[in-house]
N, C-alpha and C. Protein backbone atom coordinates (compact mmCIF):
# COMPACT_ATOMS: atom_id res chain seq x y z
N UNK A 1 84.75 33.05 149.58
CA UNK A 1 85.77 33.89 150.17
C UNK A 1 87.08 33.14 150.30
N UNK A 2 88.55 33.82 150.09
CA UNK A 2 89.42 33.16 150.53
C UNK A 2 89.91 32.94 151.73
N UNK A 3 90.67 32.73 152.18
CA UNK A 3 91.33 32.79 153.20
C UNK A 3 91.58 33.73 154.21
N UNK A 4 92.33 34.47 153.00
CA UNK A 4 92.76 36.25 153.74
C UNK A 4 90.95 37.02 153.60
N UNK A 5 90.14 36.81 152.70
CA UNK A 5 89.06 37.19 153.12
C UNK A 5 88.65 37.32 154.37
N UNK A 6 88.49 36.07 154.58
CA UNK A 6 87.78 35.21 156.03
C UNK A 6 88.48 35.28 157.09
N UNK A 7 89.53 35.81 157.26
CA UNK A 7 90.12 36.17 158.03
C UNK A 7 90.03 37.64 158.31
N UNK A 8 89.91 38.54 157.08
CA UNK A 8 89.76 39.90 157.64
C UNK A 8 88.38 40.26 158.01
N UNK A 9 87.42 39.39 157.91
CA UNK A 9 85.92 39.40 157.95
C UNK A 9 85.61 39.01 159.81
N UNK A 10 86.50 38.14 159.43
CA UNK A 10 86.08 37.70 161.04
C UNK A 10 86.95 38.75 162.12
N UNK A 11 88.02 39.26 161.33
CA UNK A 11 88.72 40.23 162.51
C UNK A 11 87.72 41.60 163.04
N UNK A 12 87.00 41.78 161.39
CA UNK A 12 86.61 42.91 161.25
C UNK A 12 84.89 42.92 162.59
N UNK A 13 84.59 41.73 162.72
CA UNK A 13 83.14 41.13 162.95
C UNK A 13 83.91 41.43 165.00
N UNK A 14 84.80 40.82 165.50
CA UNK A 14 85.58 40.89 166.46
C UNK A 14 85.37 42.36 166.76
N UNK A 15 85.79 42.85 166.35
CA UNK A 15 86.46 44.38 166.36
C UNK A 15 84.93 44.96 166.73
N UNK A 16 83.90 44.68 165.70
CA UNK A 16 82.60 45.60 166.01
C UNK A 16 82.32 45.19 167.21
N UNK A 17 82.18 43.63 167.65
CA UNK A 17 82.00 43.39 168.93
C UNK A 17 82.65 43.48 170.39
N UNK A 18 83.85 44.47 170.24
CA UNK A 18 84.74 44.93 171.52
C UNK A 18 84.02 46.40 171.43
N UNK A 19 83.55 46.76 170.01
CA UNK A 19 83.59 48.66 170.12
C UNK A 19 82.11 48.42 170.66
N UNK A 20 80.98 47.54 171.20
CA UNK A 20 80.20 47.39 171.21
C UNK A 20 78.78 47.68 169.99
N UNK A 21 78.99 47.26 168.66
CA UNK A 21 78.58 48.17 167.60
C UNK A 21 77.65 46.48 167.58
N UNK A 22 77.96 45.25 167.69
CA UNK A 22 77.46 43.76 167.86
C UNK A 22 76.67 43.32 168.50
N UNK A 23 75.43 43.60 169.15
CA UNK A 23 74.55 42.94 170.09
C UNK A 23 73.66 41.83 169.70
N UNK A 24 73.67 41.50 168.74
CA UNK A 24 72.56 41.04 168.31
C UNK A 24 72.93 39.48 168.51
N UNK A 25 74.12 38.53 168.94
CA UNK A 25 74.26 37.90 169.07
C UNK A 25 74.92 37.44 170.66
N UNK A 26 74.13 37.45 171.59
CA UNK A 26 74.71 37.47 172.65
C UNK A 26 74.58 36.14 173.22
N UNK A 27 75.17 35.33 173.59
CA UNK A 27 75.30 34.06 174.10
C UNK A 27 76.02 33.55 175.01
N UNK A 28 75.76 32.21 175.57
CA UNK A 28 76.96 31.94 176.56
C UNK A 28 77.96 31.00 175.61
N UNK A 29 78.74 30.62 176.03
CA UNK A 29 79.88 29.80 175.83
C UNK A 29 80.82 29.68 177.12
N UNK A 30 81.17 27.99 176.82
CA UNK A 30 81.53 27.65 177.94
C UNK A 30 83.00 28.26 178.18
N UNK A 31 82.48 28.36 179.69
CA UNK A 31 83.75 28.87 180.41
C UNK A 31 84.54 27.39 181.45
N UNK A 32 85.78 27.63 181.38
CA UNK A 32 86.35 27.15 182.16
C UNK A 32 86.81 27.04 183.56
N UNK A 33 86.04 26.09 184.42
CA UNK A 33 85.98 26.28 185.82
C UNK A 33 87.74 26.17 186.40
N UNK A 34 87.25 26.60 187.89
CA UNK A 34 89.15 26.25 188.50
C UNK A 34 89.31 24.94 188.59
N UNK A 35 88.45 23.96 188.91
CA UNK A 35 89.04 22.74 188.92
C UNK A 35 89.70 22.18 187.43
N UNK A 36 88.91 22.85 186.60
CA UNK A 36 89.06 22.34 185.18
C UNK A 36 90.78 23.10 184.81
N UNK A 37 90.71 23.80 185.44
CA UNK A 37 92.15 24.81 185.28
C UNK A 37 93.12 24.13 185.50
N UNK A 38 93.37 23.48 186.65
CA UNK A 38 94.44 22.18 187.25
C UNK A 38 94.38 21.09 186.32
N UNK A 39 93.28 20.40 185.75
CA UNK A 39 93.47 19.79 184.99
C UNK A 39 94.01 20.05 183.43
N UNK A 40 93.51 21.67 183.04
CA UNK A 40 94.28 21.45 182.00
C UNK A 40 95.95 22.17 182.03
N UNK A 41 96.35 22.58 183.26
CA UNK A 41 97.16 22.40 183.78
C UNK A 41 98.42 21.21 183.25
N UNK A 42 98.29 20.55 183.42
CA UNK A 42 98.12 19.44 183.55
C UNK A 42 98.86 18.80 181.88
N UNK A 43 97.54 19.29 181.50
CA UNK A 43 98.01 18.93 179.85
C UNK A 43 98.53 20.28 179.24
N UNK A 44 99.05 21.13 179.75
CA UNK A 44 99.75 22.65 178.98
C UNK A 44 101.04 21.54 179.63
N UNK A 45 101.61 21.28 180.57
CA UNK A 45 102.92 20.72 181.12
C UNK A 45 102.63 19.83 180.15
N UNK A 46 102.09 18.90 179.68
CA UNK A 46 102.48 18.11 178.51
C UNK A 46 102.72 18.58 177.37
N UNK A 47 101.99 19.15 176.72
CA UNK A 47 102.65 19.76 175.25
C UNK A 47 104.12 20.47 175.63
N UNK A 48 104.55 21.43 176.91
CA UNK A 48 105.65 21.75 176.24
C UNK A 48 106.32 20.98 176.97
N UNK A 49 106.66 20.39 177.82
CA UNK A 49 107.45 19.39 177.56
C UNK A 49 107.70 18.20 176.54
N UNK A 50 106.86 17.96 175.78
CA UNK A 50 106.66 17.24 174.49
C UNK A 50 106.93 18.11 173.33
N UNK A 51 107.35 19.54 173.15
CA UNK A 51 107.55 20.27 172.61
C UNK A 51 106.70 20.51 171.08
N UNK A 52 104.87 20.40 171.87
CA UNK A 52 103.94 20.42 170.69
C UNK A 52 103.97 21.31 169.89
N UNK A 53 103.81 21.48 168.55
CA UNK A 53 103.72 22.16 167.55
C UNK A 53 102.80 23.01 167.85
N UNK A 54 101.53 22.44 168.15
CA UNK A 54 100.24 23.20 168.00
C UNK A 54 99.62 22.81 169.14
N UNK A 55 100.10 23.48 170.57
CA UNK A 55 99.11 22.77 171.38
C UNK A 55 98.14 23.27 172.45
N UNK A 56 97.44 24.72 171.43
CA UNK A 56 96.25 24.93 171.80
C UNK A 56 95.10 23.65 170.69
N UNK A 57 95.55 22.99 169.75
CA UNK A 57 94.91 21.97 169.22
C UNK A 57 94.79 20.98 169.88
N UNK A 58 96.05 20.74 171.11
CA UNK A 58 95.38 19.72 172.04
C UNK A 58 94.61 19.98 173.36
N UNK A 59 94.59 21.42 173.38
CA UNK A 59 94.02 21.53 174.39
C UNK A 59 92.08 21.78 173.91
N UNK A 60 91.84 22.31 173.37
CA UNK A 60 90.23 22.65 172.30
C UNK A 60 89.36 21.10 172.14
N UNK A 61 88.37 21.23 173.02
CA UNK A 61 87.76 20.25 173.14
C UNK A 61 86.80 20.41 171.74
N UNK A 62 87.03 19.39 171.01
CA UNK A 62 86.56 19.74 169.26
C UNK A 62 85.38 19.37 169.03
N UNK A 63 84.78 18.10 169.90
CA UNK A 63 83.23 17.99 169.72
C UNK A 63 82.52 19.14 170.08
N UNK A 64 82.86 19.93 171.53
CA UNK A 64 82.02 21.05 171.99
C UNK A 64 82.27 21.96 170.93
N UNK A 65 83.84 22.31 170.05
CA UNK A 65 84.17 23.97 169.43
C UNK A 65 83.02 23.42 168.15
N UNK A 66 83.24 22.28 167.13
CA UNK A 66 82.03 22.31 166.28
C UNK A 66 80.87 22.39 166.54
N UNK A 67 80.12 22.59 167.87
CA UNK A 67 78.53 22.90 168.08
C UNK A 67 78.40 24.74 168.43
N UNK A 68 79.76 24.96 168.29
CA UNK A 68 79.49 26.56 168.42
C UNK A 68 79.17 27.28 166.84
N UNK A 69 78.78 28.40 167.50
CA UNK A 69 78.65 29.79 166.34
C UNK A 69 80.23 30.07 165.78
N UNK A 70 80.23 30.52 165.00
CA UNK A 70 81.66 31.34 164.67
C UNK A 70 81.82 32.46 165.24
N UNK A 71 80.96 33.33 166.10
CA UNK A 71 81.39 34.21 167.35
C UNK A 71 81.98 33.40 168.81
N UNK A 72 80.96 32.17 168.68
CA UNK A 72 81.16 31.63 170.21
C UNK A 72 82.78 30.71 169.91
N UNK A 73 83.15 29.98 168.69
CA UNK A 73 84.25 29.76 168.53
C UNK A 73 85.59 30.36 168.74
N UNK A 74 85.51 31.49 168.10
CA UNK A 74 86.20 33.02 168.58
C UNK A 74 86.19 33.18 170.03
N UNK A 75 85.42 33.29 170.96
CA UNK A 75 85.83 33.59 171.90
C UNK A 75 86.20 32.05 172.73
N UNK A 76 86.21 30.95 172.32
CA UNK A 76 85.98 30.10 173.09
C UNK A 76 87.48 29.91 172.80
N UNK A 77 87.93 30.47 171.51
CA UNK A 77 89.13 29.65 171.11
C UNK A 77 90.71 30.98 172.01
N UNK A 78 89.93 32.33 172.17
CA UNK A 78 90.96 33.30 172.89
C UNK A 78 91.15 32.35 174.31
N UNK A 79 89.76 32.23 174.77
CA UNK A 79 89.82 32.15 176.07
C UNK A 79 90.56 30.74 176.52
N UNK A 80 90.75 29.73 175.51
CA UNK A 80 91.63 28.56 175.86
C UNK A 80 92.90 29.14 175.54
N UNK A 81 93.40 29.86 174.67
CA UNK A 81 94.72 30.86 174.31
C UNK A 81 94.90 31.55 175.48
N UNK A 82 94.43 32.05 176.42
CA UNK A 82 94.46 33.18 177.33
C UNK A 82 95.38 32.41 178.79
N UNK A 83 94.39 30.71 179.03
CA UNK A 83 94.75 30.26 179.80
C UNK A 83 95.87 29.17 179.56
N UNK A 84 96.16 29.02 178.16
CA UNK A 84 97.06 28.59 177.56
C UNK A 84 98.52 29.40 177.79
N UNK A 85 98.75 30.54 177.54
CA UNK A 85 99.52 31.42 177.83
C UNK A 85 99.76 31.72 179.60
N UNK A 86 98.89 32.08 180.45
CA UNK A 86 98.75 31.91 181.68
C UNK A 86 99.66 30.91 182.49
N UNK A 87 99.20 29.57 182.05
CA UNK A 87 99.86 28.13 182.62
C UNK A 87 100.83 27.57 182.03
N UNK A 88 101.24 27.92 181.32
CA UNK A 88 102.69 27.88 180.24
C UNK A 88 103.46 28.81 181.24
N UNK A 89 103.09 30.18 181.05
CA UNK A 89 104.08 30.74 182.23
C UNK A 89 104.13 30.33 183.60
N UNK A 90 102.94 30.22 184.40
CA UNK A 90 103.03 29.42 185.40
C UNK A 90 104.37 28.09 185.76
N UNK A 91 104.16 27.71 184.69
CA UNK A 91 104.82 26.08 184.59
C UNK A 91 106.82 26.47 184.32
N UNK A 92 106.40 27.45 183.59
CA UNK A 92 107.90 27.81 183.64
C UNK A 92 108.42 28.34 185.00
N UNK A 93 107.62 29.03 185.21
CA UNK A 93 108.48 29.75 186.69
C UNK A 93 108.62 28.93 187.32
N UNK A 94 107.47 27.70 187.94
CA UNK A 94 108.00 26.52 188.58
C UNK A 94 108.84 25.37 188.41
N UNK A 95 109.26 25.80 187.20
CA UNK A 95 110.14 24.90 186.43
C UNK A 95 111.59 25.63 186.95
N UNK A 96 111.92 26.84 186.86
CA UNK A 96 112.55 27.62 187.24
C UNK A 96 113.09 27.36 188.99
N UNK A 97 111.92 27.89 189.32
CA UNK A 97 112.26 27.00 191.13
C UNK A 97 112.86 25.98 191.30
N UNK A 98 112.44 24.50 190.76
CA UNK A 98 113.12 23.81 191.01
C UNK A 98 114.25 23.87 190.31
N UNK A 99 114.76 24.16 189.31
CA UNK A 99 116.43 24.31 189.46
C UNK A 99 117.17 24.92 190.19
N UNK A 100 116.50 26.44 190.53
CA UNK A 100 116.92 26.85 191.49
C UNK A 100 117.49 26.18 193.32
């Protein structure tokens, strides 16, 4: 498969599993606790102040994402995006305050 294949395969695989049409693979994957939140906290204020290119790549703990499924990757990889986005804004507004 190419690229754009594997990409519309996996959107398409996503998609069955929100319409609930996917059960057959149900698993955990790790979630991120609150303490763990402050810490990566922590390192979201580093990438953009370091103005990272790619830095849900520094945030993706890569020994744990290669022992996943390619479903559990997928969601493991929104849900660091989710809180990635979250604490980025966070960090701005308090960034904001103090100039204020």
């Amino acid at each position: 498969m190419e690229g754009r294949d594997i990409l519309k395969f996996m959107a398409q695989q996503a998609k069955n599993r929100l319409r609930g049409k996917d059960t057959s693979h149900k698993s955990n994957v790790k979630t991120i606790e609150v303490q763990d939140d402050e810490k990566l906290y922590f390192l979201v204020k580093k990438t953009v102040d370091d103005n990272c290119i790619n830095p849900l790549a520094e945030l993706i703990d890569i020994k744990y994402y290669k022992s996943l499924s390619n479903e559990q990757k997928e969601r493991y990889f929104f849900n660091i995006a989710d809180k990635y986005r979250r604490l980025k804004t966070r960090y701005e507004h308090e960034k904001l305050k103090q100039v204020n």
